[in-house]
C-alpha atoms as a PDB file:
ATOM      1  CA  UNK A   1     200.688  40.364  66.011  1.00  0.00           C
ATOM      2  CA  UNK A   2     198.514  42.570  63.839  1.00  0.00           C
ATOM      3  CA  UNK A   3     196.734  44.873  66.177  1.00  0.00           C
ATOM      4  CA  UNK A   4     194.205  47.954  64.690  1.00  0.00           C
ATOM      5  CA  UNK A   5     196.196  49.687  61.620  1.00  0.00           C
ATOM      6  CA  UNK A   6     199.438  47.932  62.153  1.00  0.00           C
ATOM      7  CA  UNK A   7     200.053  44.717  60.618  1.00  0.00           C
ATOM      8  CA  UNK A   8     204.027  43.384  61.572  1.00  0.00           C
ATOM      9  CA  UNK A   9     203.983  42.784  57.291  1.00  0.00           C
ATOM     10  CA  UNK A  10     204.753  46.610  56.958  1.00  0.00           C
ATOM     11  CA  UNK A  11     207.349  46.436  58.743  1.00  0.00           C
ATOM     12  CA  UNK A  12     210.612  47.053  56.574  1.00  0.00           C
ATOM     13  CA  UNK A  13     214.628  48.202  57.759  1.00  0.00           C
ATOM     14  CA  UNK A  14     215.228  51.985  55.840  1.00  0.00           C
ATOM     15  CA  UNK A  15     216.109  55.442  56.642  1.00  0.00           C
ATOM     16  CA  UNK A  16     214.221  58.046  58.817  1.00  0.00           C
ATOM     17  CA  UNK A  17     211.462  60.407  57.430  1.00  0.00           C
ATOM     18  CA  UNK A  18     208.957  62.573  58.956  1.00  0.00           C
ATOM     19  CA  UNK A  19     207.056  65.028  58.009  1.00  0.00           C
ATOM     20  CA  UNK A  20     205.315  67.948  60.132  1.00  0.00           C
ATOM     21  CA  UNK A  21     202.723  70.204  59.044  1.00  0.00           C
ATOM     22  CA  UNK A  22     200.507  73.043  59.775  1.00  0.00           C
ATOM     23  CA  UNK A  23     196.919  71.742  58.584  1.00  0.00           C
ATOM     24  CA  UNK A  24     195.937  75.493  57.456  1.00  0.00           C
ATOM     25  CA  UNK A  25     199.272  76.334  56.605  1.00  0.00           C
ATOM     26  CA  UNK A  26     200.341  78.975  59.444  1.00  0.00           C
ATOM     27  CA  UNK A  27     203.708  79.476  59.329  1.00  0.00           C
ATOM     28  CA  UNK A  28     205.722  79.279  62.841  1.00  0.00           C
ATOM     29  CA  UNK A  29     208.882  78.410  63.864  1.00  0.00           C
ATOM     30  CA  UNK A  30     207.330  75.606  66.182  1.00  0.00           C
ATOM     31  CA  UNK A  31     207.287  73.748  62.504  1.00  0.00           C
ATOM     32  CA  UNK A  32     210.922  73.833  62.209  1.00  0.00           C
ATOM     33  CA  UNK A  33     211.657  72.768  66.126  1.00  0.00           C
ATOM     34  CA  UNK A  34     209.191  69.905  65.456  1.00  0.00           C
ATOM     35  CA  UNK A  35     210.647  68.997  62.319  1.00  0.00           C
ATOM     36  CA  UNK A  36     213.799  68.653  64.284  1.00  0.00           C
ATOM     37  CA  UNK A  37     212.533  66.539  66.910  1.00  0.00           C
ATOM     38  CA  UNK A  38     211.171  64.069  64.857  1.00  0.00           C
ATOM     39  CA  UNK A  39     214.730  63.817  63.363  1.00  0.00           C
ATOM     40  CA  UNK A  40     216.100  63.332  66.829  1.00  0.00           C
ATOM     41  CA  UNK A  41     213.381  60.669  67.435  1.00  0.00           C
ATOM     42  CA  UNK A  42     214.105  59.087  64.355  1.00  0.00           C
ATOM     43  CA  UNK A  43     217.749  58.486  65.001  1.00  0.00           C
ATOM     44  CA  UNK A  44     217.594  54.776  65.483  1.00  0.00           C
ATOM     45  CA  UNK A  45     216.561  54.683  61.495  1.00  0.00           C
ATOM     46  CA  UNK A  46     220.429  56.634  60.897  1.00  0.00           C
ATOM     47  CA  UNK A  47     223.793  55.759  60.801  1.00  0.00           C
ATOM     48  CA  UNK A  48     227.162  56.029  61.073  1.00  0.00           C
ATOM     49  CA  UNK A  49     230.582  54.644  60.343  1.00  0.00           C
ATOM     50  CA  UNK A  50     233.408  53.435  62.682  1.00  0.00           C
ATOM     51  CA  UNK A  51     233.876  57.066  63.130  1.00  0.00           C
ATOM     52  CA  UNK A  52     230.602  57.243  65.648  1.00  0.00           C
ATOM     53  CA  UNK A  53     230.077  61.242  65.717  1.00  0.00           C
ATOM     54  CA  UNK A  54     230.306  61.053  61.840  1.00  0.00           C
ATOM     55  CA  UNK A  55     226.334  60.464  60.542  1.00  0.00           C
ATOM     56  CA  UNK A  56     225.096  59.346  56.998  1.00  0.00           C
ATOM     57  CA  UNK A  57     223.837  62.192  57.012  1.00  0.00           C
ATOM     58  CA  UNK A  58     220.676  63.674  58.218  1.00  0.00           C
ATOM     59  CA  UNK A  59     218.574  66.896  56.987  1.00  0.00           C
ATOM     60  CA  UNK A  60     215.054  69.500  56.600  1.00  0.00           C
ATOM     61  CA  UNK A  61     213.314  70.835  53.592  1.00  0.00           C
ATOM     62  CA  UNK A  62     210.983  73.883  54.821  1.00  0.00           C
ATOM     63  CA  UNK A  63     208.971  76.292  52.891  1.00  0.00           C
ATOM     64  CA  UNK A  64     211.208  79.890  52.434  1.00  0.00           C
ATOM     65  CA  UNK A  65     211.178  81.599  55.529  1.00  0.00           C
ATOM     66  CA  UNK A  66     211.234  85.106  53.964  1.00  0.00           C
ATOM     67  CA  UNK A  67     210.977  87.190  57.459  1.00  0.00           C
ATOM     68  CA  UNK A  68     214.662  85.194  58.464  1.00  0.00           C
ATOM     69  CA  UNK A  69     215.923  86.097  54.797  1.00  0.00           C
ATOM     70  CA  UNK A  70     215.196  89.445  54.784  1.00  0.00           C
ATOM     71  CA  UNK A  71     216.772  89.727  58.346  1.00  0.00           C
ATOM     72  CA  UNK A  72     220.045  87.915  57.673  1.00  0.00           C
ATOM     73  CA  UNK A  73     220.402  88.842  53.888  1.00  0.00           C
ATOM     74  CA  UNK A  74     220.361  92.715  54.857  1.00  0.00           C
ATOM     75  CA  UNK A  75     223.332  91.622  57.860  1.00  0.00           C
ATOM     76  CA  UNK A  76     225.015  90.475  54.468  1.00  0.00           C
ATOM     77  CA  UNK A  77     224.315  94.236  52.985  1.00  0.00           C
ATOM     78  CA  UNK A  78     221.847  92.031  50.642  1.00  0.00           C
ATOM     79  CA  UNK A  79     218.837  93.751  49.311  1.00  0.00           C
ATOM     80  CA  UNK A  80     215.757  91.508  48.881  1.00  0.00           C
ATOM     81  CA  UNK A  81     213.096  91.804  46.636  1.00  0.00           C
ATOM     82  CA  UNK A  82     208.883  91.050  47.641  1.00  0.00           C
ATOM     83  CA  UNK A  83     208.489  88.165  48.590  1.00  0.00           C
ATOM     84  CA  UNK A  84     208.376  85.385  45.343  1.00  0.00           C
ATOM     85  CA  UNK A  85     210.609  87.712  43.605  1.00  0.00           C
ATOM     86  CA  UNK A  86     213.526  85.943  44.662  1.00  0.00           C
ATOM     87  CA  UNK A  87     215.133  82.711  44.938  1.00  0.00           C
ATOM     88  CA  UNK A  88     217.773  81.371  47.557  1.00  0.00           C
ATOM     89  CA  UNK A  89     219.556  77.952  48.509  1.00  0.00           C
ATOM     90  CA  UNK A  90     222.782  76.787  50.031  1.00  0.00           C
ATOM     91  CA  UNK A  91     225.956  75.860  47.929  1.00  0.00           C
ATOM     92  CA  UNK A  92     228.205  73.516  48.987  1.00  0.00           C
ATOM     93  CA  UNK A  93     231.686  75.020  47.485  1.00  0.00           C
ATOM     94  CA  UNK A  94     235.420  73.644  47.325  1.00  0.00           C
ATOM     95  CA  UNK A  95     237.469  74.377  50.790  1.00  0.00           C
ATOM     96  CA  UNK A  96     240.262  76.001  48.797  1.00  0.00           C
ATOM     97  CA  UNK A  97     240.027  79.995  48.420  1.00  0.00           C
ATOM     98  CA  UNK A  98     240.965  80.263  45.095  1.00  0.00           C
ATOM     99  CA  UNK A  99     238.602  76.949  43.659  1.00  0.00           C
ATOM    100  CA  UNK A 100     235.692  78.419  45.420  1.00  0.00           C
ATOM    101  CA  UNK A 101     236.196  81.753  44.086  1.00  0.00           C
ATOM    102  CA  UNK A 102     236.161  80.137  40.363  1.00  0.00           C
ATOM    103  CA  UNK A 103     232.853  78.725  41.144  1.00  0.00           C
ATOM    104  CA  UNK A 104     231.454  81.649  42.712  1.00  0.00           C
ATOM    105  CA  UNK A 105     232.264  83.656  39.673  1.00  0.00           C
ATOM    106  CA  UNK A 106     231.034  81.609  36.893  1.00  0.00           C
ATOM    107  CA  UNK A 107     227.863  80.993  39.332  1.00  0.00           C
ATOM    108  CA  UNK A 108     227.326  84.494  39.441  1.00  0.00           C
ATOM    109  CA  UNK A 109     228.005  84.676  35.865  1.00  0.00           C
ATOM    110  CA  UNK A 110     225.010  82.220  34.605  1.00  0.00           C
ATOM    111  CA  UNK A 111     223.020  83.858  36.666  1.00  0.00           C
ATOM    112  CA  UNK A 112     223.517  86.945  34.328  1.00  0.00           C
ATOM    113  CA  UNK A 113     223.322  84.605  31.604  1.00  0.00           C
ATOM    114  CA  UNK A 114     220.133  83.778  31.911  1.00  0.00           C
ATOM    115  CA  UNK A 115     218.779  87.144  32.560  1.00  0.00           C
ATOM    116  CA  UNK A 116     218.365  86.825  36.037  1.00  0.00           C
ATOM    117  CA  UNK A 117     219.751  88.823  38.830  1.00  0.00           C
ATOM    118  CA  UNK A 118     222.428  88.051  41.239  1.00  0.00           C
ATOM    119  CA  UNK A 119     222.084  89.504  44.345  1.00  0.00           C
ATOM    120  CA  UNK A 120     224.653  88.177  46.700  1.00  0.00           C
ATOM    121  CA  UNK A 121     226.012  85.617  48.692  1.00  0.00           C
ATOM    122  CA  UNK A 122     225.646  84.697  52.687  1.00  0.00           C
ATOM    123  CA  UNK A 123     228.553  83.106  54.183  1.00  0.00           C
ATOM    124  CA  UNK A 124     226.120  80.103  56.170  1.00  0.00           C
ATOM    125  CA  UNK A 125     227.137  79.912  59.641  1.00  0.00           C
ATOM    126  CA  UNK A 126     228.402  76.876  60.668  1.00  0.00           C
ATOM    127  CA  UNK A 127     229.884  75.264  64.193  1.00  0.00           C
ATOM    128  CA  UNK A 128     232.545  73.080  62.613  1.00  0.00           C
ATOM    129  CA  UNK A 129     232.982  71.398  66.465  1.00  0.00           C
ATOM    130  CA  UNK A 130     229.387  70.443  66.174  1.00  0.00           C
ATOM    131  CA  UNK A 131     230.798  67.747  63.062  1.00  0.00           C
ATOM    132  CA  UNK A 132     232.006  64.376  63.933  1.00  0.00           C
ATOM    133  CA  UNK A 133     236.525  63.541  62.864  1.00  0.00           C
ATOM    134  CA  UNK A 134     235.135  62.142  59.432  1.00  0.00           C
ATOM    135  CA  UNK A 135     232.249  64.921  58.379  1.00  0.00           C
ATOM    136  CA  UNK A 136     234.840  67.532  59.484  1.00  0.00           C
ATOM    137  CA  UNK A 137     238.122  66.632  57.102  1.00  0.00           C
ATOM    138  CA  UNK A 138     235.474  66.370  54.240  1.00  0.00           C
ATOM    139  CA  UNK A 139     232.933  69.845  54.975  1.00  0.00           C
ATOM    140  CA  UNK A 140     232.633  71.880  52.038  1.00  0.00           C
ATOM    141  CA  UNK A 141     232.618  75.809  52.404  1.00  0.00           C
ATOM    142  CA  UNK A 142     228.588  76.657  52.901  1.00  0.00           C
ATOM    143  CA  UNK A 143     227.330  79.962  51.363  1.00  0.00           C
ATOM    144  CA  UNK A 144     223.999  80.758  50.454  1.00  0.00           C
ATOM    145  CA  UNK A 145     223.140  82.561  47.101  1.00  0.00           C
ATOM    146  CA  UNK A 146     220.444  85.339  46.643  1.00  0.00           C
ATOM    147  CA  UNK A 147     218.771  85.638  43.274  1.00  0.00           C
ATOM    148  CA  UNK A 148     216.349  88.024  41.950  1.00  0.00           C
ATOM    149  CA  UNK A 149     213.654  87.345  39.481  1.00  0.00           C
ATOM    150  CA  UNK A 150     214.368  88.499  36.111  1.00  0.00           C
ATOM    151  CA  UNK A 151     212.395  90.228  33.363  1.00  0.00           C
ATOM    152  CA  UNK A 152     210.376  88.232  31.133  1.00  0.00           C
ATOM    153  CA  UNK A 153     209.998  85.842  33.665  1.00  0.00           C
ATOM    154  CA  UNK A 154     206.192  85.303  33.569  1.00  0.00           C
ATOM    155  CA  UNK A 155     204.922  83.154  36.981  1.00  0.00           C
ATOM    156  CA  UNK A 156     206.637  81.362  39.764  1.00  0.00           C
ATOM    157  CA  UNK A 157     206.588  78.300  37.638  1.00  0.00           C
ATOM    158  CA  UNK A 158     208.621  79.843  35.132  1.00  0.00           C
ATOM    159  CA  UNK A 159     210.989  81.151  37.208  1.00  0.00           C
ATOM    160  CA  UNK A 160     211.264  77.829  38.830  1.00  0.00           C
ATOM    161  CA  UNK A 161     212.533  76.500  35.585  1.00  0.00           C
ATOM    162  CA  UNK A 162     215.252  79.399  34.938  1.00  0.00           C
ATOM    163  CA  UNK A 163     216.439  78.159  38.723  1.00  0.00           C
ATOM    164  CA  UNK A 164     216.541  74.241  37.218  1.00  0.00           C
ATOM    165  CA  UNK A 165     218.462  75.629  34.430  1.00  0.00           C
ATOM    166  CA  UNK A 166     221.043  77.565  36.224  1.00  0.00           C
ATOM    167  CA  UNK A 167     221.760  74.810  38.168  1.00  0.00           C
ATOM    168  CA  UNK A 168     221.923  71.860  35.744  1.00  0.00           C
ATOM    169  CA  UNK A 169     224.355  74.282  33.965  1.00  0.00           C
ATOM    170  CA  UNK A 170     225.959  75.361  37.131  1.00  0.00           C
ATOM    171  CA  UNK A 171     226.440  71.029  37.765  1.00  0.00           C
ATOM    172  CA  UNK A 172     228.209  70.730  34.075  1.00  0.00           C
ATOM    173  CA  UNK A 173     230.720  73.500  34.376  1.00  0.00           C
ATOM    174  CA  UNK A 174     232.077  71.678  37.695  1.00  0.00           C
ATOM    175  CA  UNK A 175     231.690  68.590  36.358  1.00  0.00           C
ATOM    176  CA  UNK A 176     233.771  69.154  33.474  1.00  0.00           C
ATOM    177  CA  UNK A 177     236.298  71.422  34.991  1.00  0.00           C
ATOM    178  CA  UNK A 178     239.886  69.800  36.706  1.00  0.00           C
ATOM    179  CA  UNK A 179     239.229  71.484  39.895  1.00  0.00           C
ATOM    180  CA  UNK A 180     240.458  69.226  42.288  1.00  0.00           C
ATOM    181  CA  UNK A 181     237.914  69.730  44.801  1.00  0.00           C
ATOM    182  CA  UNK A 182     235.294  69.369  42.318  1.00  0.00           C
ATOM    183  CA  UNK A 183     233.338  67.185  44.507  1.00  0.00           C
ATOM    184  CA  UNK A 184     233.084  69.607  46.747  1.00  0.00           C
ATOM    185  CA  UNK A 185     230.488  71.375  44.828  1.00  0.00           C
ATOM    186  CA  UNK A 186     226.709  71.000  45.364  1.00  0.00           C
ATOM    187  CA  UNK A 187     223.624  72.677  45.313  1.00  0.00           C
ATOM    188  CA  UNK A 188     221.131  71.314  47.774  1.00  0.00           C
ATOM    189  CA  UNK A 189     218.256  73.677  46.836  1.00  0.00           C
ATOM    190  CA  UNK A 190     217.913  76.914  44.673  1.00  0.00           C
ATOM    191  CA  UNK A 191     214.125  77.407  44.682  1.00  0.00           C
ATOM    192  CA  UNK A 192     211.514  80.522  45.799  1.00  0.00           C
ATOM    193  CA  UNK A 193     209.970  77.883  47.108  1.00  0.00           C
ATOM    194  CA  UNK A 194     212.087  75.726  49.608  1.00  0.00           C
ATOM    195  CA  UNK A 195     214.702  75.865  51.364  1.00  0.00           C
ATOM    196  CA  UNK A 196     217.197  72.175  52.419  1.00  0.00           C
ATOM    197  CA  UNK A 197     219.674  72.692  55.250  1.00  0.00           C
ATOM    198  CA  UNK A 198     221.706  69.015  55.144  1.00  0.00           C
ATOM    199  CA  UNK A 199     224.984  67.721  55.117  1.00  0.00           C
ATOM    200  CA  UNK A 200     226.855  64.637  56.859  1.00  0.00           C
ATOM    201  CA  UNK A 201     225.363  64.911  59.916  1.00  0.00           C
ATOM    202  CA  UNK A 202     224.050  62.807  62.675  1.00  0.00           C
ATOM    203  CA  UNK A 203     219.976  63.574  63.726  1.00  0.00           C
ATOM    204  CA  UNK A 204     221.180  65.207  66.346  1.00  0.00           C
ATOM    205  CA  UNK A 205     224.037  67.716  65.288  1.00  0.00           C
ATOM    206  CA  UNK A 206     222.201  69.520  62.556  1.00  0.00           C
ATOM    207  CA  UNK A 207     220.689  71.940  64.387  1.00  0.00           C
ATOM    208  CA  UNK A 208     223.997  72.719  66.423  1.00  0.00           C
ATOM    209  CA  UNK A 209     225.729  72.666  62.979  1.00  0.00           C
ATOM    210  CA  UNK A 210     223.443  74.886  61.623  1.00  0.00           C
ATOM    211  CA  UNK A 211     222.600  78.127  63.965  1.00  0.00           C
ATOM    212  CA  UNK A 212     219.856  79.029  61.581  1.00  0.00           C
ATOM    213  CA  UNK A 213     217.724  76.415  62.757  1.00  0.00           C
ATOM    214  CA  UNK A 214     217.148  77.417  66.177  1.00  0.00           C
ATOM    215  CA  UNK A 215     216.724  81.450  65.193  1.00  0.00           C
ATOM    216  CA  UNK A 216     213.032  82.005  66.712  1.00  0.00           C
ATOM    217  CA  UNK A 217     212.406  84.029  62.866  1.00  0.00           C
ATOM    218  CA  UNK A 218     213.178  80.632  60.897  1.00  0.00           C
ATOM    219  CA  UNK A 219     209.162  80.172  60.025  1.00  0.00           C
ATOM    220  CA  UNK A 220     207.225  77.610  57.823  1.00  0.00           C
ATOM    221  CA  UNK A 221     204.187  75.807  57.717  1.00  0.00           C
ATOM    222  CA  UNK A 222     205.836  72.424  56.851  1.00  0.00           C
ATOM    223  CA  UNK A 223     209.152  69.963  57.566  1.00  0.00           C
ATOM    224  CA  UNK A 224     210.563  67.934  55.618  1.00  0.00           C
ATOM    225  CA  UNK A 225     213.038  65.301  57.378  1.00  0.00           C
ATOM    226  CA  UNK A 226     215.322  62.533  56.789  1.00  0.00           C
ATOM    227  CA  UNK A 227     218.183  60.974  58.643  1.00  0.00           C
ATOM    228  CA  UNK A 228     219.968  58.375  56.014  1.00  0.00           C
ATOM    229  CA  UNK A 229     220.993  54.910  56.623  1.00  0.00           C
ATOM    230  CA  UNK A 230     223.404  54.452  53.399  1.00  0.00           C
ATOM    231  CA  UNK A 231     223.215  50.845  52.078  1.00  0.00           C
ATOM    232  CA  UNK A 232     224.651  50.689  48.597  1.00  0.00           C
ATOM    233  CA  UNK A 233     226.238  54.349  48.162  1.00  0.00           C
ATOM    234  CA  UNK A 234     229.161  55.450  50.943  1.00  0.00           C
ATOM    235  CA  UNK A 235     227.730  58.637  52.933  1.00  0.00           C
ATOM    236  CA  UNK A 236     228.640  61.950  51.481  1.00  0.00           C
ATOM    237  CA  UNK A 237     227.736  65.603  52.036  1.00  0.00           C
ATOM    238  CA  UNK A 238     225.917  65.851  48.743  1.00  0.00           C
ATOM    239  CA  UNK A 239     224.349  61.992  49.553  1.00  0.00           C
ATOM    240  CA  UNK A 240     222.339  63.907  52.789  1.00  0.00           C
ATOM    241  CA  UNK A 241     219.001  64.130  52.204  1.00  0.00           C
ATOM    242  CA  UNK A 242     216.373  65.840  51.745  1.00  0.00           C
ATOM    243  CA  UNK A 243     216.628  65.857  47.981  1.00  0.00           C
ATOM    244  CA  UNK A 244     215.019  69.275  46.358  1.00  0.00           C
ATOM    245  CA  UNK A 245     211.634  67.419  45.705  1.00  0.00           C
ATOM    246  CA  UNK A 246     211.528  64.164  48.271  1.00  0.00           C
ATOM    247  CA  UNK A 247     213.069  61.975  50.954  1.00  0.00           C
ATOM    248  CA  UNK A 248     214.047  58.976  48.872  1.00  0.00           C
ATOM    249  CA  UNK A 249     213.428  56.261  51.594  1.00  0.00           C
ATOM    250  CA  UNK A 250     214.760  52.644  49.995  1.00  0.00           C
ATOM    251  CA  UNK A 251     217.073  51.182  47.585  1.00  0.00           C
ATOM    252  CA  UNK A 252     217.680  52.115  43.793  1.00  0.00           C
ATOM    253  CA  UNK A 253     219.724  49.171  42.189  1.00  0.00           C
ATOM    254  CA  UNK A 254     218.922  49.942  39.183  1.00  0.00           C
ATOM    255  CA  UNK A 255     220.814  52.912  38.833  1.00  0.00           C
ATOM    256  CA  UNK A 256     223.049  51.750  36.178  1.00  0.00           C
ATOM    257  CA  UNK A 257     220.151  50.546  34.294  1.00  0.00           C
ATOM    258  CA  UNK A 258     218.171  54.060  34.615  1.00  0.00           C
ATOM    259  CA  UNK A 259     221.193  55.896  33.469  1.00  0.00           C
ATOM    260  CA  UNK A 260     221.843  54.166  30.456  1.00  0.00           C
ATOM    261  CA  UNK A 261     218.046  54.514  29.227  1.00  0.00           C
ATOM    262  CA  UNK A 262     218.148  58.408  29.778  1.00  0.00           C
ATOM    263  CA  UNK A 263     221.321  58.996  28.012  1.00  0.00           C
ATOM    264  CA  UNK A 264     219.747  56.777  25.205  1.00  0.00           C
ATOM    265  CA  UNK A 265     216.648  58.956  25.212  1.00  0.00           C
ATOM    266  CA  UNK A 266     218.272  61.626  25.611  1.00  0.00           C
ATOM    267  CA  UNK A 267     218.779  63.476  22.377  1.00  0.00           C
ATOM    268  CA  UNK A 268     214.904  62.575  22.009  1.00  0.00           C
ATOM    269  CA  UNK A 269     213.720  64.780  24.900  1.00  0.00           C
ATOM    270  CA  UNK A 270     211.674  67.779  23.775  1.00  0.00           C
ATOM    271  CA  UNK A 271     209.674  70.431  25.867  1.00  0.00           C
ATOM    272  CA  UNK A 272     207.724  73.627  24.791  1.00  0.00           C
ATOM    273  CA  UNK A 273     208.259  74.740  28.058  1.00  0.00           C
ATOM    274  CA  UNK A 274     212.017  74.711  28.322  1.00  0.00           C
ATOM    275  CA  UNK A 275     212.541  75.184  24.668  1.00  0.00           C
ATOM    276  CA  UNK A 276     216.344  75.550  23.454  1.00  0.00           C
ATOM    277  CA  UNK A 277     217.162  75.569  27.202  1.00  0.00           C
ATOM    278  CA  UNK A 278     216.865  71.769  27.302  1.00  0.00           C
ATOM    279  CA  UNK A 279     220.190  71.260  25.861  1.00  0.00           C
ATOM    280  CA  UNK A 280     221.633  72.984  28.833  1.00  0.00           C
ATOM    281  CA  UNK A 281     219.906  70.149  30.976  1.00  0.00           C
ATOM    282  CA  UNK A 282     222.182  67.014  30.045  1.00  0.00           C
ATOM    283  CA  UNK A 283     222.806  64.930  31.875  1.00  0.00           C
ATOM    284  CA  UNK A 284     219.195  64.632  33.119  1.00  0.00           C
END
């Protein structure tokens, strides 16, 4: 029965997402244990397979917590920049030493080739018992990469778009390559902005996947979460959200559809703003 607000129509079955916020924007690391909590409340919105401990996988976007970076980045014999000056997000890489390594290099390579600065990797710490059977036999290697602002890079809006660029090109050099554990490879954020911490997960294992989480300097004034409940896609690693911009909360079938009319328009596409980076875009 509709009572106040709440009319029974709303109701529909989808994933979990919640957001948490500071209203004046204070960071704390009461944001990020909240955050969390409202994934473990929302775990009735997940799922999982016949493999129980193995989740569809469940995640938190969170503004850059640059006092926890600068702490953990110089344990990593990592310089940081001020604040803005730099961008960071996880990679998921291939398991294999020597397929990892090839995608580390040429990472670090069009970096440089886009005039911006590498600055290092962070091996992510990870409790691999914390994983269900399933999530386990397919976890990528998790490193996080440091990356300087380069020169000529005008605002944090431009640099934003060098990030976009390094990883769309980043995307189409594993894409294209016969690594074997090629699907291994993702990049959940690279931003100055936010920061995603995800993978195939249950609501409550990430944060005792994911040490980070619970370290008392982890601050922001927002949280970003999403447990998934995979309908027409199997659950994946790279499939966890949050996504770098949104929680995608329902159904795309029109995938197919959408795909075909941006490789149509794609030779069309023209920004001042990119320039002659936007070939280095497609796919979009």
């Amino acid at each position: 029965m509709p009572r106040g607000l709440y009319d029974p129509r709303f109701e529909h079955d989808a994933c979990g997402v919640g957001m948490v916020c500071h209203m004046k924007g204070e960071k704390s690391h009461r944001i990020i244990a909240d955050g969390l909590q409202i994934l473990v409340n929302l775990s009735h919105r997940g799922a999982c397979g016949c493999d129980e401990t193995t989740g569809d996988g469940a995640g938190i976007l969170m503004q850059m917590p640059h006092a926890f970076l600068k702490k953990v980045s110089a344990e990593a014999s990592i310089t940081l920049p001020a604040e803005k000056d730099y961008a960071s997000g996880l990679v998921f890489l291939p398991s294999d030493q020597e397929q990892r390594k090839i995608c580390m290099d040429r990472f670090e390579a069009v970096v440089g080739q886009e005039k911006q600065q590498f600055l290092g990797w962070r091996k992510v710490p990870a409790v691999r018992e914390a994983l269900g059977d399933l999530a386990r036999q397919l976890e990528p290697a998790i490193y996080q990469i440091f990356i300087g602002r380069g020169p000529g890079v005008d605002d944090p809006a431009h640099f934003e778009r060098k990030l976009f660029v390094i990883r769309k090109v980043m995307e189409g050099f594993v894409r294209e390559s016969a690594l074997p554990e090629a699907s291994f490879f993702h990049i959940p954020s690279l931003s100055s902005q936010t920061l995603v911490y995800k993978g195939m997960l249950l609501a409550d294992q990430i944060a005792a996947f994911y040490p980070d989480l619970t370290d008392p300097d982890m601050h922001s004034a927002l949280a970003l979460v999403h447990q998934r409940y995979s309908t027409n896609t199997f659950p994946t690693w790279d499939l966890a959200h949050p996504f770098r911009f949104l929680c995608h909360n329902g159904e795309i079938n029109t995938l197919r559809g959408n795909v075909n009319w941006m490789n149509a328009r794609q030779n069309l596409l023209r920004s001042e703003l990119f320039g002659d980076d936007m070939s280095k875009l497609f796919p979009i």
